[in-house]
PDB file of N, CA and C in Angstrom:
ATOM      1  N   UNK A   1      -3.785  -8.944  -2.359  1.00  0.00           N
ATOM      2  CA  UNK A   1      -2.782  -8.929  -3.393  1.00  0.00           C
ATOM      3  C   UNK A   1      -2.291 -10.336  -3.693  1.00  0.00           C
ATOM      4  N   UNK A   2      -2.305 -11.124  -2.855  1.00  0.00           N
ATOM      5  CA  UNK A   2      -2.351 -12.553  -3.108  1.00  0.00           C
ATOM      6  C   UNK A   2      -0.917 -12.667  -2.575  1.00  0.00           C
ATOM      7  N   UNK A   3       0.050 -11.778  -1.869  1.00  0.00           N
ATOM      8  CA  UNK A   3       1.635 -11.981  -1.559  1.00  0.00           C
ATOM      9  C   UNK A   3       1.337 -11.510  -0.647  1.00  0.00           C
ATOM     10  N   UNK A   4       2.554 -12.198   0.057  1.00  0.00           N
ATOM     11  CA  UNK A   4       3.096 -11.914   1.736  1.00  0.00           C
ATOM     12  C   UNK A   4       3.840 -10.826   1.558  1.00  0.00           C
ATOM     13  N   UNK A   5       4.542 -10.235   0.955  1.00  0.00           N
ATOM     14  CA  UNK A   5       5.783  -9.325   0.615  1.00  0.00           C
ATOM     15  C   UNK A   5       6.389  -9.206  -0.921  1.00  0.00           C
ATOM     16  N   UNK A   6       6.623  -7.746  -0.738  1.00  0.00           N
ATOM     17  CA  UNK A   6       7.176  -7.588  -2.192  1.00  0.00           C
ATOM     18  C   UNK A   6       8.117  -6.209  -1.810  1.00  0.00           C
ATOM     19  N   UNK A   7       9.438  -6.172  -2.898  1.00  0.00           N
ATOM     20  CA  UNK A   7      10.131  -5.434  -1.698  1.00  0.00           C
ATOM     21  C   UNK A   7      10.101  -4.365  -3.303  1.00  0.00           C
ATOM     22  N   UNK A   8      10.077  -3.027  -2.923  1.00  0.00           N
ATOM     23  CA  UNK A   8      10.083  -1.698  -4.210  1.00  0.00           C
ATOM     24  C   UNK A   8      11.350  -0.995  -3.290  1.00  0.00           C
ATOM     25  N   UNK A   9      12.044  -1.043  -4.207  1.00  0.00           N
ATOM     26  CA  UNK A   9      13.409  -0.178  -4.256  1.00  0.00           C
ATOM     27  C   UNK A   9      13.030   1.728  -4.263  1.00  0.00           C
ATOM     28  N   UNK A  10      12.503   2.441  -3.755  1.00  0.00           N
ATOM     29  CA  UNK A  10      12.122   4.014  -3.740  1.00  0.00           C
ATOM     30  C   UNK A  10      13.904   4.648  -4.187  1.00  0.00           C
ATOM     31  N   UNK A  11      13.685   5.508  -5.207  1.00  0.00           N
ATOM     32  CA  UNK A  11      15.340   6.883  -5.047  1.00  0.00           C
ATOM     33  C   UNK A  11      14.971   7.774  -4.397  1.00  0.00           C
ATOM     34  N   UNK A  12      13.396   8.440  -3.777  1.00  0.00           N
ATOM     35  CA  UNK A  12      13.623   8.997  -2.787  1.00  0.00           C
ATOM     36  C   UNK A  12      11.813   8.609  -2.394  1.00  0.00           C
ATOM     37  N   UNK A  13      11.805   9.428  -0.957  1.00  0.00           N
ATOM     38  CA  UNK A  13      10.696   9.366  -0.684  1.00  0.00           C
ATOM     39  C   UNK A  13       9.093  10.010  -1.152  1.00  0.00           C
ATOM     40  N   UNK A  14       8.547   8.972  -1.181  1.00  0.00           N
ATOM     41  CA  UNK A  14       6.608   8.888  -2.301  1.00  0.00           C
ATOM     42  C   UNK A  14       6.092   9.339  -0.975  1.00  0.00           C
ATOM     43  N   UNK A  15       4.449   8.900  -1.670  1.00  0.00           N
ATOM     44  CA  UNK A  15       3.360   8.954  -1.022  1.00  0.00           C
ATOM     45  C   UNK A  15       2.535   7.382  -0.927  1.00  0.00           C
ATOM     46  N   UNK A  16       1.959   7.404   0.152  1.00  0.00           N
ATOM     47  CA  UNK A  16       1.349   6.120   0.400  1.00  0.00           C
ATOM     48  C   UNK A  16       0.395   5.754  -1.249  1.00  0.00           C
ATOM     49  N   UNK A  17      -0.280   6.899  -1.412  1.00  0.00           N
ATOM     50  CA  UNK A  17      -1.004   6.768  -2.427  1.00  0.00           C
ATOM     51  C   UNK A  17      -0.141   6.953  -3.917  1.00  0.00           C
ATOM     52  N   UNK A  18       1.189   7.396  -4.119  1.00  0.00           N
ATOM     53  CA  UNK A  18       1.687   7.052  -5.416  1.00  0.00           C
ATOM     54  C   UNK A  18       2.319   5.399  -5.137  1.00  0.00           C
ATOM     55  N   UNK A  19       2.737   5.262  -4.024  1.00  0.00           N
ATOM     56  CA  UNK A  19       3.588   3.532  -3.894  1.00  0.00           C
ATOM     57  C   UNK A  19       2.051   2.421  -4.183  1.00  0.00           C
ATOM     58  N   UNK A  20       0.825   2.970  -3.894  1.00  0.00           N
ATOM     59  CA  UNK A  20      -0.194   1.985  -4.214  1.00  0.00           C
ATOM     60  C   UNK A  20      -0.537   1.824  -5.834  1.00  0.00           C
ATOM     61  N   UNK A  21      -0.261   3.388  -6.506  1.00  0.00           N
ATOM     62  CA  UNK A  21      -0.301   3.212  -7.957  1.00  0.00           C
ATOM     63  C   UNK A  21       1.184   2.563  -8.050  1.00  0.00           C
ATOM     64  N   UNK A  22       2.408   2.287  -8.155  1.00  0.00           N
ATOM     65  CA  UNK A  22       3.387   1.476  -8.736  1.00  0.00           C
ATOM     66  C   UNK A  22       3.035  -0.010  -8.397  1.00  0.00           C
ATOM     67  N   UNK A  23       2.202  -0.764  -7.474  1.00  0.00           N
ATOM     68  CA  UNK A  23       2.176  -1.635  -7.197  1.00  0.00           C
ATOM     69  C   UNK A  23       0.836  -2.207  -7.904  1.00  0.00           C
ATOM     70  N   UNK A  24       1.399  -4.155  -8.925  1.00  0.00           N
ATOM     71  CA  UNK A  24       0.619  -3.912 -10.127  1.00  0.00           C
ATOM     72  C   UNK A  24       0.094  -5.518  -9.127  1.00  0.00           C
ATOM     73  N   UNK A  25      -1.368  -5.712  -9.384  1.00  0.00           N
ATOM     74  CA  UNK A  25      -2.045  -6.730  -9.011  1.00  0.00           C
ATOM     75  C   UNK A  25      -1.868  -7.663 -10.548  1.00  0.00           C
ATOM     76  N   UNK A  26      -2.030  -9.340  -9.928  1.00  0.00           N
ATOM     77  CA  UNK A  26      -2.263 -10.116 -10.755  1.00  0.00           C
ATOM     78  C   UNK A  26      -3.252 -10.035 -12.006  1.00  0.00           C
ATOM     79  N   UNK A  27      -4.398  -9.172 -11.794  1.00  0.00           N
ATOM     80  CA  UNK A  27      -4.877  -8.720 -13.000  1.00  0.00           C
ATOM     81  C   UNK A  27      -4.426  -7.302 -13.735  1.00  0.00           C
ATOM     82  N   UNK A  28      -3.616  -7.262 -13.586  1.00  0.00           N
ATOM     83  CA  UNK A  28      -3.029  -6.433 -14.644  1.00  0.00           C
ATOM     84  C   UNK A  28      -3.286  -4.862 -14.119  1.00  0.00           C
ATOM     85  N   UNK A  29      -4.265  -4.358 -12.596  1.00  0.00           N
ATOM     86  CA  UNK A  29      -4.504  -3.359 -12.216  1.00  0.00           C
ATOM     87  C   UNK A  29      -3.868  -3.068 -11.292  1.00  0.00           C
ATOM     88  N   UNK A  30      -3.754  -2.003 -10.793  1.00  0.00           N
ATOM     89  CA  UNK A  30      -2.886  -1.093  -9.584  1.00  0.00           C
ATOM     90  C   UNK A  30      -3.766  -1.327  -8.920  1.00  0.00           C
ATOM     91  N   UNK A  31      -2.995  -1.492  -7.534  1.00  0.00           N
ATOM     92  CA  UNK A  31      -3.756  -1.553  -6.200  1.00  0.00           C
ATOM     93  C   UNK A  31      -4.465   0.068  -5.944  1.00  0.00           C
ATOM     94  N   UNK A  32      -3.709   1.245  -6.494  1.00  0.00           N
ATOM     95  CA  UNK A  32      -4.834   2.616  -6.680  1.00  0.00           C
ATOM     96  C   UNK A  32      -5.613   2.027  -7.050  1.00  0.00           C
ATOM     97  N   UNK A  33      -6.361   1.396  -8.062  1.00  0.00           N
ATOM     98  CA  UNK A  33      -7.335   1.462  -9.232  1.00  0.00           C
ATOM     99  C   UNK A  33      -8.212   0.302  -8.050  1.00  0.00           C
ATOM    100  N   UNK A  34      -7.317  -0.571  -7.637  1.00  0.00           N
ATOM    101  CA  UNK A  34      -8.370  -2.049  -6.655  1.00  0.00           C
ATOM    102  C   UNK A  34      -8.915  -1.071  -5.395  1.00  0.00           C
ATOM    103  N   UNK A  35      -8.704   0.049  -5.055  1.00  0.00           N
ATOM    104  CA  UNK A  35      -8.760   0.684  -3.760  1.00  0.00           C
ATOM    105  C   UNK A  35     -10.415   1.696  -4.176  1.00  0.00           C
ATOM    106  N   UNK A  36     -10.635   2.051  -5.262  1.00  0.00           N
ATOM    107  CA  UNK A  36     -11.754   2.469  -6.067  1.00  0.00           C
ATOM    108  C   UNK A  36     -13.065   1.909  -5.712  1.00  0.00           C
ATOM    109  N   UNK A  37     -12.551   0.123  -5.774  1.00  0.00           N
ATOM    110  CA  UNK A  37     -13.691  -0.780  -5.472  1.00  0.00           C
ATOM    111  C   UNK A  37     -14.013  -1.055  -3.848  1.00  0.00           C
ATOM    112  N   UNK A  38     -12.950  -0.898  -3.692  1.00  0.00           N
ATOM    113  CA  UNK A  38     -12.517  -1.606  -1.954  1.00  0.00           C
ATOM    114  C   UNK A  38     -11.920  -1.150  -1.136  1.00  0.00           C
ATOM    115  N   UNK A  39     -11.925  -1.205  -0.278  1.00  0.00           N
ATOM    116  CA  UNK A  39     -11.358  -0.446   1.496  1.00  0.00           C
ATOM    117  C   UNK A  39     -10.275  -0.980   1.391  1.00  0.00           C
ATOM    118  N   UNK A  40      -8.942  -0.212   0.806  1.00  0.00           N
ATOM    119  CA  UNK A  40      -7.680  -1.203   1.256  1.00  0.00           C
ATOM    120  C   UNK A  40      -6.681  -0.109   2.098  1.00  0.00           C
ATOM    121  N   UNK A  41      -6.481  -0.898   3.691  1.00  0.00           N
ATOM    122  CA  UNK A  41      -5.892   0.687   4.533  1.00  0.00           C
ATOM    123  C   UNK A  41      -4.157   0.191   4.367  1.00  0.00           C
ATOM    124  N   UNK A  42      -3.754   0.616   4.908  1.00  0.00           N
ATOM    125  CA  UNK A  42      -2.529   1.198   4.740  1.00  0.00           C
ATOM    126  C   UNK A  42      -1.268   1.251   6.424  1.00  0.00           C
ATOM    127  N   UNK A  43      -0.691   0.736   6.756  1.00  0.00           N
ATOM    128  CA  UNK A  43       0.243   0.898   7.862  1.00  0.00           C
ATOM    129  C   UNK A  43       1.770   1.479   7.258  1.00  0.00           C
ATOM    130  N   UNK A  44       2.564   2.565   7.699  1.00  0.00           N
ATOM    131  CA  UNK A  44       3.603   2.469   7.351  1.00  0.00           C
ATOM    132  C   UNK A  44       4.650   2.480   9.118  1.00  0.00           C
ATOM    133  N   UNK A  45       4.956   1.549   8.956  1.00  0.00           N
ATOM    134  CA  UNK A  45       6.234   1.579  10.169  1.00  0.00           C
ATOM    135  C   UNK A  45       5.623   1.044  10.983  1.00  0.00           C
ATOM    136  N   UNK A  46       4.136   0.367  10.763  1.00  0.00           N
ATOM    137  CA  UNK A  46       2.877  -0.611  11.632  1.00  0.00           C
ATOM    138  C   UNK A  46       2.195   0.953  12.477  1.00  0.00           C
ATOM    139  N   UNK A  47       2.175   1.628  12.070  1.00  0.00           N
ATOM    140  CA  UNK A  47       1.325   3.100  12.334  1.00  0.00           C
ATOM    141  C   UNK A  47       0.298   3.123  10.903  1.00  0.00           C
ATOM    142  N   UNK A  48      -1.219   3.368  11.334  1.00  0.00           N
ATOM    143  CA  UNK A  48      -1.805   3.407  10.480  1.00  0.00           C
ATOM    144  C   UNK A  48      -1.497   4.608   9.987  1.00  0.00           C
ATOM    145  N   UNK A  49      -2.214   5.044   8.510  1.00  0.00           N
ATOM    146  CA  UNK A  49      -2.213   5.775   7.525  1.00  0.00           C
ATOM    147  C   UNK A  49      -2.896   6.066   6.706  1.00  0.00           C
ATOM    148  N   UNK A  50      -3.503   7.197   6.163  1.00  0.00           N
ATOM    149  CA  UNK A  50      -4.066   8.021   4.932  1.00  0.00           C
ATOM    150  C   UNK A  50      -3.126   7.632   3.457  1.00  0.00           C
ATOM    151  N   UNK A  51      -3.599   7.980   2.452  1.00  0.00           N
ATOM    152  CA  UNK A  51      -2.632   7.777   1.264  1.00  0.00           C
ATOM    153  C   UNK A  51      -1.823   8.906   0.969  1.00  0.00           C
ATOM    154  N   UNK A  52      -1.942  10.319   1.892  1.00  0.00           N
ATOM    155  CA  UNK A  52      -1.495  11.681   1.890  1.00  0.00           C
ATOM    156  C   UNK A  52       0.264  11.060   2.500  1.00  0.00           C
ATOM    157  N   UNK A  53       0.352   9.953   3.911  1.00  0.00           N
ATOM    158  CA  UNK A  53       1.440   9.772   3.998  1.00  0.00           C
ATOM    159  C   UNK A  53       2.834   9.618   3.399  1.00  0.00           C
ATOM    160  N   UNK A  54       3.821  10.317   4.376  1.00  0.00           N
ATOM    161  CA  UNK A  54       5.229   9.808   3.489  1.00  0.00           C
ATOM    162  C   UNK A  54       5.536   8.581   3.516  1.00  0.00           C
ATOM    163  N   UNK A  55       6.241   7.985   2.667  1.00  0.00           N
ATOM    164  CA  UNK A  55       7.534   6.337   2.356  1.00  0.00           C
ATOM    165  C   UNK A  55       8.954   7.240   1.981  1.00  0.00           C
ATOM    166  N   UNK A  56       9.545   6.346   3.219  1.00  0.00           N
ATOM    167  CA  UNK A  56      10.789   7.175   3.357  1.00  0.00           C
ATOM    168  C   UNK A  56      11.400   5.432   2.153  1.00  0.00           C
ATOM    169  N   UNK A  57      12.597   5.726   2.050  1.00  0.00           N
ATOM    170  CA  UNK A  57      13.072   5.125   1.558  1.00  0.00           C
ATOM    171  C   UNK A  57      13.343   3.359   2.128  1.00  0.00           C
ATOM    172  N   UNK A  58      13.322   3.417   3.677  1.00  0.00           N
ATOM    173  CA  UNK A  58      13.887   2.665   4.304  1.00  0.00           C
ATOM    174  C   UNK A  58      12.425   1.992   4.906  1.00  0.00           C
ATOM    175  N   UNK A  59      11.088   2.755   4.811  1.00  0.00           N
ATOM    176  CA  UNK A  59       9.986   2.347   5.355  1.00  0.00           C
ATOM    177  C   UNK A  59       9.532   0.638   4.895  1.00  0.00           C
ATOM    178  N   UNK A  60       8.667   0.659   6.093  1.00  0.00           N
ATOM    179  CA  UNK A  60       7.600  -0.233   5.621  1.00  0.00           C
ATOM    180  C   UNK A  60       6.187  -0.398   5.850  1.00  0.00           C
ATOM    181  N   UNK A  61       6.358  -0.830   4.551  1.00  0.00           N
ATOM    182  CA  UNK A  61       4.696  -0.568   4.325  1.00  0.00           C
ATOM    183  C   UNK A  61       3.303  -2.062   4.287  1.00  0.00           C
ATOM    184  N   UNK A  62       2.714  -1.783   5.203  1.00  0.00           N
ATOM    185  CA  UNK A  62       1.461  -2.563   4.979  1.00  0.00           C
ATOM    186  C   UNK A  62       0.126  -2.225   4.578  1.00  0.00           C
ATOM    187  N   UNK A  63      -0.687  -3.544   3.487  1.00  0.00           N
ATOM    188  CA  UNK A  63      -1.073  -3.224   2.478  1.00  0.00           C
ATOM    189  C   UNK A  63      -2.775  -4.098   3.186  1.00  0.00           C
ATOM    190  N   UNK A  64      -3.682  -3.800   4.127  1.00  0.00           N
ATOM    191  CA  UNK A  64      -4.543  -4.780   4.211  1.00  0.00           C
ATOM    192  C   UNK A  64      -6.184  -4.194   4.033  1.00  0.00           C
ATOM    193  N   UNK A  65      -6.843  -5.063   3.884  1.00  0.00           N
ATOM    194  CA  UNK A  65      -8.507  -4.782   3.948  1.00  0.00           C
ATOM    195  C   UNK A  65      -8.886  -4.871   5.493  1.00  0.00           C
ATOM    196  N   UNK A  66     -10.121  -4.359   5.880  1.00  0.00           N
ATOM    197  CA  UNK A  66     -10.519  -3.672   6.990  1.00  0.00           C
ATOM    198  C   UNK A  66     -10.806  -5.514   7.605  1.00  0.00           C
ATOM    199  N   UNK A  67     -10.759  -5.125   8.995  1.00  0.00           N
ATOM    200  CA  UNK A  67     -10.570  -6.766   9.758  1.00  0.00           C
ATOM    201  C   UNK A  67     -11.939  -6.091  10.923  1.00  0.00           C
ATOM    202  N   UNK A  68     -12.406  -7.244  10.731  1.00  0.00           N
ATOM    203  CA  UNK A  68     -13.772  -7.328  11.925  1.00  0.00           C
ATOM    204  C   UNK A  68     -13.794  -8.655  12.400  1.00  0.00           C
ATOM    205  N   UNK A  69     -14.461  -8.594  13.113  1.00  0.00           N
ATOM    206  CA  UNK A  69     -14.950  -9.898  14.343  1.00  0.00           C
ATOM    207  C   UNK A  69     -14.867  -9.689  15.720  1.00  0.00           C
ATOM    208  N   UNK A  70     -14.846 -10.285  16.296  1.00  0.00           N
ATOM    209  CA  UNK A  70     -14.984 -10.640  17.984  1.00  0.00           C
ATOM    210  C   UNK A  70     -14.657 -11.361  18.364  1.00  0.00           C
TER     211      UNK A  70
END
């Protein structure tokens, strides 16, 4: 996404996968729509996650691509 943090104000609690459609990338696309092309997983509360998960109001959420090496 090219940011360290970005903070979304929720009135009540989403889904991992609607908070990825409100969130708009530098080209003009939703991180839903960048997730189409690419593996992008998901932590909420640093517990991984499906896009089926809840966002409570107070959560947090991490937004990364799959990490390999040794």
């Amino acid at each position: 996404m090219g940011q360290s943090d970005i903070e979304i104000m929720l009135e009540a609690p989403t889904t991992v996968g609607a908070l990825k459609s409100m969130i708009k990338l530098p080209n003009g696309a939703s991180l839903s729509e960048a997730s189409l092309t690419q593996t992008i997983m998901a932590a909420v509360d640093q517990e991984m996650v499906d896009d089926s998960a809840m966002v409570s109001v107070t959560s947090e959420v991490a937004f990364f691509p799959p990490v390999t090496g040794g």
